[in-house]
Protein backbone atom coordinates (compact mmCIF):
# COMPACT_ATOMS: atom_id res chain seq x y z
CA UNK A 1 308.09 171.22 277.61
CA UNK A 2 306.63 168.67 280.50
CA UNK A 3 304.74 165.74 278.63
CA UNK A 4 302.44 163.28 279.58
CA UNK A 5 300.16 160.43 278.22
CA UNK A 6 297.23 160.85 277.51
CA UNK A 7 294.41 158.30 276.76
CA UNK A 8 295.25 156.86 273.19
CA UNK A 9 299.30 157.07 274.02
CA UNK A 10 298.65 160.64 273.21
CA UNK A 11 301.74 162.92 274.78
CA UNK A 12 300.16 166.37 276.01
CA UNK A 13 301.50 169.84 276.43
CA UNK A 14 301.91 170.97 279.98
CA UNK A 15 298.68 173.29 279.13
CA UNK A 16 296.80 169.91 278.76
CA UNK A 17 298.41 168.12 281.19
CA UNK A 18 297.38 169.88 284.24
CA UNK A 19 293.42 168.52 282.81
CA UNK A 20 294.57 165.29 281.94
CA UNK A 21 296.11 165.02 285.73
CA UNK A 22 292.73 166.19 287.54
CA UNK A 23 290.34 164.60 284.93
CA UNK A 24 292.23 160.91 284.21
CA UNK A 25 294.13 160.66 287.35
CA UNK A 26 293.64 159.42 290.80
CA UNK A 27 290.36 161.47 290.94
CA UNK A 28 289.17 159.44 288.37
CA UNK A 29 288.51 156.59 289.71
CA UNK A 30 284.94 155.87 290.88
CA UNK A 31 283.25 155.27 294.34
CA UNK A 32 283.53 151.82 294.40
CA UNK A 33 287.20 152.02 293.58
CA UNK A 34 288.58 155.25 295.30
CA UNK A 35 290.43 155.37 298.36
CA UNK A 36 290.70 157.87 300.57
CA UNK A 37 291.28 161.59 299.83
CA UNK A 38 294.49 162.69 299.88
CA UNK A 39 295.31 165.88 302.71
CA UNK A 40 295.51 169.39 301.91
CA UNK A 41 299.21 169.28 303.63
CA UNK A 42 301.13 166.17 302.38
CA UNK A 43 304.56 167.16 302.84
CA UNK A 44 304.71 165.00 305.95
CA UNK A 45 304.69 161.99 303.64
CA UNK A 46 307.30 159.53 302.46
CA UNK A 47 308.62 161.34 299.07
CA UNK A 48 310.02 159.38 296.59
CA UNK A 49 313.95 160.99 296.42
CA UNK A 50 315.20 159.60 292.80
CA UNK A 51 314.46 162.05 289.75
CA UNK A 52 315.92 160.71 286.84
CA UNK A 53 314.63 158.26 284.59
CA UNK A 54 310.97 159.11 285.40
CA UNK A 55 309.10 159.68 282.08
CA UNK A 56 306.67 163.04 282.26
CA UNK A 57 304.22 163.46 285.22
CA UNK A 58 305.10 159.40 286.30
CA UNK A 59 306.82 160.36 289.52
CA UNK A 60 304.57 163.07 290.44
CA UNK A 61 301.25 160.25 290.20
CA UNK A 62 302.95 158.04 291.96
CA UNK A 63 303.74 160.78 294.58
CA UNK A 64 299.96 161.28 294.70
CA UNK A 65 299.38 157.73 294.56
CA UNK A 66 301.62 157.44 297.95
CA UNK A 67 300.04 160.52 300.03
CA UNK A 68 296.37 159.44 298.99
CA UNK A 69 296.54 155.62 300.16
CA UNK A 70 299.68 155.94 302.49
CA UNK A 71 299.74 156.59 305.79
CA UNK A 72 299.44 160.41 305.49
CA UNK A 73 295.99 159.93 304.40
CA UNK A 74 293.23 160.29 307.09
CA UNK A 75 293.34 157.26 309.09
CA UNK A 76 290.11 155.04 310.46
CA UNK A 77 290.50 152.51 313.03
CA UNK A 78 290.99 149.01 311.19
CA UNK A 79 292.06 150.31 307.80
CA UNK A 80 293.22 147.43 305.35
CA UNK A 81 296.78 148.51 304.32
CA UNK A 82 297.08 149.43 300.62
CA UNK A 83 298.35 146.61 298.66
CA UNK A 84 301.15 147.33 295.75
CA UNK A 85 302.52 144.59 293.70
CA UNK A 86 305.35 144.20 291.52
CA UNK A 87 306.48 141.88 288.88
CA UNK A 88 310.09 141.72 289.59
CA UNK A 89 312.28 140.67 286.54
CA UNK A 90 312.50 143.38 284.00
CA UNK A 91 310.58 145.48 286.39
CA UNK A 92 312.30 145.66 289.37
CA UNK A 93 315.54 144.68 288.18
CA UNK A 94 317.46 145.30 284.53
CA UNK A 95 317.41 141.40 283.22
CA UNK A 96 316.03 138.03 284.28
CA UNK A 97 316.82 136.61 287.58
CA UNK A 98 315.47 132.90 286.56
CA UNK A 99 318.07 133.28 283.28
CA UNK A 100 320.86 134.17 285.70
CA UNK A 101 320.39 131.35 288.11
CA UNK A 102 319.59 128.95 285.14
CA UNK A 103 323.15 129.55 283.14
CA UNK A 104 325.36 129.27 286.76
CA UNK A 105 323.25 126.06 287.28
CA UNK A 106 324.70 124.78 284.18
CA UNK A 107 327.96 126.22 284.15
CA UNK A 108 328.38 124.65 287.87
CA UNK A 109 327.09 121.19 287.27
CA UNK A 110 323.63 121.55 289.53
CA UNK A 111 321.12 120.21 287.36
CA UNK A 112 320.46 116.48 287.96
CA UNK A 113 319.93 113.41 286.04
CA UNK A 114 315.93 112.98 286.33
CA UNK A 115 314.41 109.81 287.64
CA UNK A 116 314.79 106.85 285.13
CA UNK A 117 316.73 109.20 282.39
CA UNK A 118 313.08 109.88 281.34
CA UNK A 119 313.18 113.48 280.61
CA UNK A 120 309.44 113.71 280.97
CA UNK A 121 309.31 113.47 284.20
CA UNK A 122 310.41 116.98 284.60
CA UNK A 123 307.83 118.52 282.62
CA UNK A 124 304.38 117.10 281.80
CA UNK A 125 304.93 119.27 278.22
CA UNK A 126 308.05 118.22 277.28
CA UNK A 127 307.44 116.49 273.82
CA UNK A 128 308.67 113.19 272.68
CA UNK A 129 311.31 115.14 270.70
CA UNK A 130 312.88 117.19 273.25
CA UNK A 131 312.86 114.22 275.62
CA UNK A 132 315.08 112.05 272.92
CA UNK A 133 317.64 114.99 272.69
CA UNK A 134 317.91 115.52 275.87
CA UNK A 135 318.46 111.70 276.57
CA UNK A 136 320.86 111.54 273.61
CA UNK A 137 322.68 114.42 274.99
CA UNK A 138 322.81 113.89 278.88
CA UNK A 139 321.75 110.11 279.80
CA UNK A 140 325.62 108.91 279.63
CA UNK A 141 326.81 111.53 282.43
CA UNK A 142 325.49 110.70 285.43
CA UNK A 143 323.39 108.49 287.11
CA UNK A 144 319.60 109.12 288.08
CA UNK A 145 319.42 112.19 290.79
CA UNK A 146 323.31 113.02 290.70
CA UNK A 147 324.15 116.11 289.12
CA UNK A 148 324.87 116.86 285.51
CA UNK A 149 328.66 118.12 284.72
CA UNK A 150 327.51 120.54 282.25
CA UNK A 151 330.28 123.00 283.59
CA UNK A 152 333.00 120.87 281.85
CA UNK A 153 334.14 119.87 278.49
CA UNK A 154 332.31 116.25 278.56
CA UNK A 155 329.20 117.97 279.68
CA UNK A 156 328.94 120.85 276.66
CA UNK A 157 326.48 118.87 274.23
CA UNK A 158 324.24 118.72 277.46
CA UNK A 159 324.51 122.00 278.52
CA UNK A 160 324.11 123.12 275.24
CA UNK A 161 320.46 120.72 274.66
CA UNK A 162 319.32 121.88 278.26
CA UNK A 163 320.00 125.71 277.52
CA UNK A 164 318.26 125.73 273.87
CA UNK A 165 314.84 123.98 275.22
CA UNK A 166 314.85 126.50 277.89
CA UNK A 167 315.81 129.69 275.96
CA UNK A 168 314.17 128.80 272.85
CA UNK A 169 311.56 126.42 273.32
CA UNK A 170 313.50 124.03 270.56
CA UNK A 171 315.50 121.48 270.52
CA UNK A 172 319.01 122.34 269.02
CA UNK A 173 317.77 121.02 266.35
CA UNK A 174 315.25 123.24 266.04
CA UNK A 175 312.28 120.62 266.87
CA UNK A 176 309.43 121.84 269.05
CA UNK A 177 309.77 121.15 272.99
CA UNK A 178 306.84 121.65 274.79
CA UNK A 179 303.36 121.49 273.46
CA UNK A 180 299.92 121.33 274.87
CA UNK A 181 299.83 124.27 277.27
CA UNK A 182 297.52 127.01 278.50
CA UNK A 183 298.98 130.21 276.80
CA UNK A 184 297.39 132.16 279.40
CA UNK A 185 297.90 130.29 282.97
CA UNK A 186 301.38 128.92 282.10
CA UNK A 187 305.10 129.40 280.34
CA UNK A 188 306.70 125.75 280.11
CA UNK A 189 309.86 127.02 279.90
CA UNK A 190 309.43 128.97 283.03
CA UNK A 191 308.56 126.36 284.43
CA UNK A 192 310.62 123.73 283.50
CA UNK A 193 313.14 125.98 285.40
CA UNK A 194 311.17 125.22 288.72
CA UNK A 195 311.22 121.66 287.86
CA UNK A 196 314.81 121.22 287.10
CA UNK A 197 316.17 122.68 290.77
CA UNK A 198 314.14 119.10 291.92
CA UNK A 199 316.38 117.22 294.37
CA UNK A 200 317.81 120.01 296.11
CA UNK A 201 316.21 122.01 298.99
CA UNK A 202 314.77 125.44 298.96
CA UNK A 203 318.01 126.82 300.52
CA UNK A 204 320.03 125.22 298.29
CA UNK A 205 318.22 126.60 295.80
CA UNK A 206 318.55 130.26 297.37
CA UNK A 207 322.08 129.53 298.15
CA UNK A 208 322.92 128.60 294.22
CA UNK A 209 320.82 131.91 293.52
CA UNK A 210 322.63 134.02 295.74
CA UNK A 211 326.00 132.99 294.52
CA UNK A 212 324.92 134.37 290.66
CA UNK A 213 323.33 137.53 292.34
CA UNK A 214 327.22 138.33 293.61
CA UNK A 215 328.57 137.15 290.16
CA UNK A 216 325.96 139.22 288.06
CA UNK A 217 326.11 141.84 289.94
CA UNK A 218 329.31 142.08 290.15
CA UNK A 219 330.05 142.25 286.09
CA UNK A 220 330.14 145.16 284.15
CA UNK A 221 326.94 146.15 281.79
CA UNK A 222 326.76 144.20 278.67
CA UNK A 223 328.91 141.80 280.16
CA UNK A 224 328.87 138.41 278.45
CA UNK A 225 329.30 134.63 280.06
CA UNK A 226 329.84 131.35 278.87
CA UNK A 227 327.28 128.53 278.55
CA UNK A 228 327.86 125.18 277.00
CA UNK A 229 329.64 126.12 273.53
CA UNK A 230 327.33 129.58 273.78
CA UNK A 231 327.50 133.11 275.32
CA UNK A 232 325.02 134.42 277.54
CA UNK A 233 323.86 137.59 279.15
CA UNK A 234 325.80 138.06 282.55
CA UNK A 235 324.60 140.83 284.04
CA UNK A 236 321.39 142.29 285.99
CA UNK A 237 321.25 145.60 287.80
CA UNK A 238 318.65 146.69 290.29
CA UNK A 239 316.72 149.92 289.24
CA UNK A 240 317.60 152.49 291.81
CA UNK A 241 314.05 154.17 290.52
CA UNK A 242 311.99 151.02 291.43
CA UNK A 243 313.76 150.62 294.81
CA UNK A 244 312.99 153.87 295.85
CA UNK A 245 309.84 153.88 295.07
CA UNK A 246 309.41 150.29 296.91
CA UNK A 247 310.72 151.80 299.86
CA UNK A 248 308.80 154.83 299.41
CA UNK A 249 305.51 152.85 299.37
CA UNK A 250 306.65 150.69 302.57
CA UNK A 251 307.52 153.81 305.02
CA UNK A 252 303.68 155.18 303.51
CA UNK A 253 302.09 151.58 305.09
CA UNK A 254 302.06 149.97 301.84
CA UNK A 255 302.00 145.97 301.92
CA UNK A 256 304.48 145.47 298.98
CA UNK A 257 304.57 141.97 297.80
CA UNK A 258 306.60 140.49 294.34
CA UNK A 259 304.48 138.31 291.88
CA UNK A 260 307.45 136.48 289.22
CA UNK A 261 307.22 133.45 286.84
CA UNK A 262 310.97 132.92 288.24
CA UNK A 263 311.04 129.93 290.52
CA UNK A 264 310.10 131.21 294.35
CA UNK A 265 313.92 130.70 296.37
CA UNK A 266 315.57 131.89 293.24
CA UNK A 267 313.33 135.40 293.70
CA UNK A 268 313.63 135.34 297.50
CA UNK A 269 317.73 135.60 296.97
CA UNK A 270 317.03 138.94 295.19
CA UNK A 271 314.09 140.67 296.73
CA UNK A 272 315.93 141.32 300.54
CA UNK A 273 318.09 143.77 297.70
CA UNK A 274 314.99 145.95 296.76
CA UNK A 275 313.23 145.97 300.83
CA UNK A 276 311.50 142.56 300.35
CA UNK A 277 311.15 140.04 303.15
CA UNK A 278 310.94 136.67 301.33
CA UNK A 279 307.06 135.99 302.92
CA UNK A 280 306.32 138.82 300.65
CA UNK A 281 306.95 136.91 297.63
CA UNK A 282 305.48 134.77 294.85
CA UNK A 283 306.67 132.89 292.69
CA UNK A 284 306.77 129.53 291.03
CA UNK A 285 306.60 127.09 293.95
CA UNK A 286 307.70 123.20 293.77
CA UNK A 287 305.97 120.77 295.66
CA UNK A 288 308.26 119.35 298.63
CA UNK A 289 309.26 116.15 299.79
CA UNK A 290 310.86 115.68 302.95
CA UNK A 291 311.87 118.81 302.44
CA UNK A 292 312.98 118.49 298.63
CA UNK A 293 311.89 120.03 295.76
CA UNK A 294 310.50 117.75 293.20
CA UNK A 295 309.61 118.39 289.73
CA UNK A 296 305.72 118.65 290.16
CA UNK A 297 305.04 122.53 291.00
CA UNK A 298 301.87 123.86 293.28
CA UNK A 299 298.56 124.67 292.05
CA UNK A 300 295.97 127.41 292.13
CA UNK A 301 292.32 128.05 292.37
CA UNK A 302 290.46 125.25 290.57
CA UNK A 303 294.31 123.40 289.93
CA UNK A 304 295.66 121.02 292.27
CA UNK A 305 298.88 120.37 293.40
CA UNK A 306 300.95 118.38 290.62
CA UNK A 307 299.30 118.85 287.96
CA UNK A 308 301.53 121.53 286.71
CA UNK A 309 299.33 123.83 284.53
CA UNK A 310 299.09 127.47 287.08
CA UNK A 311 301.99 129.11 287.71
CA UNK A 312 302.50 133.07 288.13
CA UNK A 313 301.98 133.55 284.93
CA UNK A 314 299.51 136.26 282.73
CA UNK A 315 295.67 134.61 284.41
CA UNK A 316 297.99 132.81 287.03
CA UNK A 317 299.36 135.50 288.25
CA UNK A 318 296.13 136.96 289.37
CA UNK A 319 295.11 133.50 290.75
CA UNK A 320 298.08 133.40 293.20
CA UNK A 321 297.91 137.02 294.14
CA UNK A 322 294.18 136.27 295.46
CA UNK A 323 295.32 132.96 296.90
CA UNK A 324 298.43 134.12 298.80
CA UNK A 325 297.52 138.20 299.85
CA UNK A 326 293.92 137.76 299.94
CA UNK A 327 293.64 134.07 300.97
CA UNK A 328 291.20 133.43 298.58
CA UNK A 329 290.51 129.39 297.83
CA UNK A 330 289.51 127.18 295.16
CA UNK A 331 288.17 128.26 291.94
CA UNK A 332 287.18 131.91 293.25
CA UNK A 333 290.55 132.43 293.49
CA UNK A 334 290.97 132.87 289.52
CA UNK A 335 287.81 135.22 289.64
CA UNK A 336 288.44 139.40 289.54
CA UNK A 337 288.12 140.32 293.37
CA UNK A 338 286.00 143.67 294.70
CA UNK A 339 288.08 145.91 294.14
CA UNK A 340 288.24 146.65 297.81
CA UNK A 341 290.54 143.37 298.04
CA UNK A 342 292.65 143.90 294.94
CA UNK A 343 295.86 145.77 294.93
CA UNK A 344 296.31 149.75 294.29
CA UNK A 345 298.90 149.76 292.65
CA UNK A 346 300.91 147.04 290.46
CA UNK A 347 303.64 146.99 287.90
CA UNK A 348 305.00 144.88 285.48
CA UNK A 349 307.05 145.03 282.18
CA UNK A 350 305.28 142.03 279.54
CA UNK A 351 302.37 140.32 278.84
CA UNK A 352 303.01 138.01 281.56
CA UNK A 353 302.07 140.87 283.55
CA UNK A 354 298.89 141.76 282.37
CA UNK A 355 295.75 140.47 284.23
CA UNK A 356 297.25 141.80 287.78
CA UNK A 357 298.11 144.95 286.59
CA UNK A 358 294.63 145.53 285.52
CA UNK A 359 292.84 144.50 288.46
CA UNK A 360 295.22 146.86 290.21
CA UNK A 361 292.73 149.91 290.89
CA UNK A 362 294.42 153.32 291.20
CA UNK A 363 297.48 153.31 289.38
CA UNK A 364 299.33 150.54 286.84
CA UNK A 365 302.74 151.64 285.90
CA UNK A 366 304.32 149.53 282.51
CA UNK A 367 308.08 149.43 281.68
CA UNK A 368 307.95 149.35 278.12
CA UNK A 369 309.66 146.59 276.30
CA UNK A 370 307.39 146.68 273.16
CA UNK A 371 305.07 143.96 274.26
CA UNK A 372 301.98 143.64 272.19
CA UNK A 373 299.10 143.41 274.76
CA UNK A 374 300.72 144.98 277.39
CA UNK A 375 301.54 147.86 275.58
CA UNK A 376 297.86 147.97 273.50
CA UNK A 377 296.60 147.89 277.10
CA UNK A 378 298.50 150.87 278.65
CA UNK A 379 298.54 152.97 275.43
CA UNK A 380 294.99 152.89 275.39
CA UNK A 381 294.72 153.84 278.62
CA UNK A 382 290.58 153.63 278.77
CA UNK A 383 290.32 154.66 282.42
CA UNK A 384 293.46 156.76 282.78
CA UNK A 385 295.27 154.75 285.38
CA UNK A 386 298.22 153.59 283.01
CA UNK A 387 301.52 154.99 283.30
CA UNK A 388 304.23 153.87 280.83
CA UNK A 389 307.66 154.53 281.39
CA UNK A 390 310.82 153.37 279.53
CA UNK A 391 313.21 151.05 280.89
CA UNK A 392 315.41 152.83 283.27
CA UNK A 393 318.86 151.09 281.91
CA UNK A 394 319.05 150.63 278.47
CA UNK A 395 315.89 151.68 276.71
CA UNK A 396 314.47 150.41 273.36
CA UNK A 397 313.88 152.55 270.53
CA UNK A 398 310.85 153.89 269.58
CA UNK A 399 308.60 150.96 268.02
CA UNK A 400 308.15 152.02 264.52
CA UNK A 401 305.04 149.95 263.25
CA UNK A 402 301.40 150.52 265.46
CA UNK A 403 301.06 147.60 268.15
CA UNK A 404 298.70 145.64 266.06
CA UNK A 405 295.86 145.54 269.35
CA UNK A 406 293.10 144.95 266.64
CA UNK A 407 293.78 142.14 265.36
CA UNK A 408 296.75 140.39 266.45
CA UNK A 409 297.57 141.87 269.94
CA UNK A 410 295.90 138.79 271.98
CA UNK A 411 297.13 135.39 272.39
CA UNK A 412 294.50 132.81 273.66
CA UNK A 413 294.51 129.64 275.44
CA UNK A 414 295.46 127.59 272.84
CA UNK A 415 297.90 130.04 271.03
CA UNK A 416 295.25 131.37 268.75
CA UNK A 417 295.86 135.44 268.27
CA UNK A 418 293.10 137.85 267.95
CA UNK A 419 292.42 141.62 268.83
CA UNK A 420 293.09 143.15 272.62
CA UNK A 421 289.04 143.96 273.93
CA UNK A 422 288.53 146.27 276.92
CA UNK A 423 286.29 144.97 279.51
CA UNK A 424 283.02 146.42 278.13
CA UNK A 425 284.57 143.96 275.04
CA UNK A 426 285.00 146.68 272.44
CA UNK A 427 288.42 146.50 270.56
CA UNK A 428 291.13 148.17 271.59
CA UNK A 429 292.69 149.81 268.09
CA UNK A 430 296.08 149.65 266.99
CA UNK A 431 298.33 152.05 269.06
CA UNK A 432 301.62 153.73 268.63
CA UNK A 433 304.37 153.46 270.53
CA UNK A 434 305.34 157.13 272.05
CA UNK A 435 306.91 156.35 275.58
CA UNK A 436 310.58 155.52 274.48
């Protein structure tokens, strides 16, 4: 029996589905929002070619997503090419693309010795605590701006500090590392990554990137590396679904761009992999001097330069897909766009994805990987434009308790949780998970 979603996180019989597909589709989106009507003949049309791994009627709305806004659909002099964005790690690829170029960093000695030993100066959160162990750990290896040996034996107690404040937030002994951040424009930890590539160039950068694309690639599934005195993931895997479909959406006239908290040359190494030129891609970008990276990152909207608090991240994602595709300034740049110059079509996998995929304005497709909002988002499904798909390698089991979107599902500004609201502001209720 075919199944879809339906509104709620409902699954449908194929009786129902054929209503749910005219009534909550495409077609459902209203005249400020709908693009162009899709031909009676669309066989002419890119066609996505990979079948598996596509969840109930997902590939066929996408399919209809393609030969409505593609280039199959009647054309007008001047027509603004549809706009698709991706998040890329856990979306586009199986695995994190930051967290592989972060452990071969470390295993291969490439982080360096900040300015003064003064750990702070790589991240304006860093606490006092995290600063100390870090000092305690690393100040006796090198001198300021040479590289770290965290790849050999003398280096493990370093390697070790520097991989638990970035995988855990914590010292390693357990203490808080960053406080005093915007839960909503920024992830320290993401971007302490961005800050800790300072001193090298943005081709070295790519260069150090590419060499763990070969290595992770190269392992087998579930493979395993070491880090410090710890083991690591060391794989990731494209998703032959996502690639076809980003290819798919670029022969239909598509601009397809890549919005992903992983630092921006690390993400340019991988997206020439899935059809990405590298000027289609966003991600956390460094301020440069003389060509350098430094440790202070670039701003966005009503953020300037250096001061470290909006990177691609939940809100900042939207903020730097208005500044960089729509060329949108200032603070307007953090505002919700007519939906003329927003995207059609996004996707993402977590909560860091969520503000761009719903100012996307046809069609928002969610790998599921049980994240609360996300997931209370897309399960409700208020204007039938969410598609929700497991994760094409390695899928998680069915989520056994209701995503609690009514009380919990939120986290604001200052960390504070509280219920998921639509944009009318009523609350969304708990959902279950049923795409698994």
């Amino acid at each position: 029996m075919i199944r879809v979603t339906g509104a709620g996180g409902r699954r449908l019989p194929a009786a129902a589905a054929a209503v749910a597909l005219a009534a909550g589709g495409l077609a459902a989106a209203t005249p400020a929002q709908a693009g162009p009507s899709a031909p009676r003949d669309a066989a002419h049309c890119p066609r996505l070619t990979v079948t598996d791994g596509w969840y109930g009627q997902n590939r066929a709305r996408l399919q209809e997503l393609i030969d409505t806004h593609g280039t199959c659909a009647p054309h007008r002099p001047g027509r603004t090419r549809p706009v698709a964005v991706f998040d890329w790690d856990n979306t586009v690829v199986k695995n994190d693309v930051g967290d592989a170029t972060f452990f071969w960093l470390l295993r291969n000695g490439k982080v360096r010795q900040p300015a003064g030993r003064d750990w702070t100066t790589t991240s304006r959160h860093l606490t006092p605590a995290a600063a100390s162990a870090l000092a305690a750990a690393c100040d006796a290896l090198a001198e300021p701006g040479r590289p770290l040996p965290t790849g050999t034996p003398a280096g493990t107690r370093c390697a070790d500090e520097l991989n638990a404040v970035y995988g855990t937030g914590a010292t390693t002994a357990a203490e808080p590392a960053f406080a005093g951040w915007n839960r909503r424009t920024t992830e320290p930890g993401y971007a302490w990554l961005a800050q800790l590539t300072q001193g090298w160039t943005p081709a070295q950068i790519r260069s150090f990137a590419a060499a763990a694309r070969t290595e992770n690639l190269a392992a087998p599934i579930g493979a395993k590396q070491q880090v410090g005195s710890t083991t690591a993931t060391g794989w990731v895997r494209y998703y032959d679904q996502q690639k076809d479909l980003i290819g798919t959406l670029r022969r239909a006239g598509f601009d397809v761009w890549i919005s992903s908290a992983s630092p921006q040359p690390v993400v340019e190494a991988w997206a020439g992999g899935a059809g990405i030129a590298p000027d289609r891609v966003i991600g956390i970008r460094n301020v440069t001097r003389h060509g350098v990276l430094t440790p202070r990152l670039q701003g966005c909207g009503g953020v300037a330069d250096g001061a470290d608090t909006m990177i691609t991240y939940i809100d900042g994602k939207r903020c730097w897909i208005n500044k960089v595709v729509y060329g949108v300034r200032g603070a307007a740049a953090e505002k919700v766009l007519p939906a003329a110059r927003r995207q059609v079509f996004a996707a993402g996998d977590s909560d860091t994805d969520v503000t761009f995929l719903r100012d996307a304005t046809a069609l928002r497709l969610v790998v599921n990987r049980n994240k609360n909002e996300l997931m209370c988002r897309a399960y409700d499904n208020s204007d039938g434009r969410w598609l929700v798909n497991p994760m094409f390698i390695e899928p998680k089991k069915q989520k056994t308790a209701p995503y609690p979107c009514a009380t919990t599902g939120y986290t604001g500004a200052d960390g504070t949780p509280g219920p998921v609201l639509r944009g009318d502001g009523s609350v969304v209720p708990d959902q279950q998970d049923t795409v698994f």
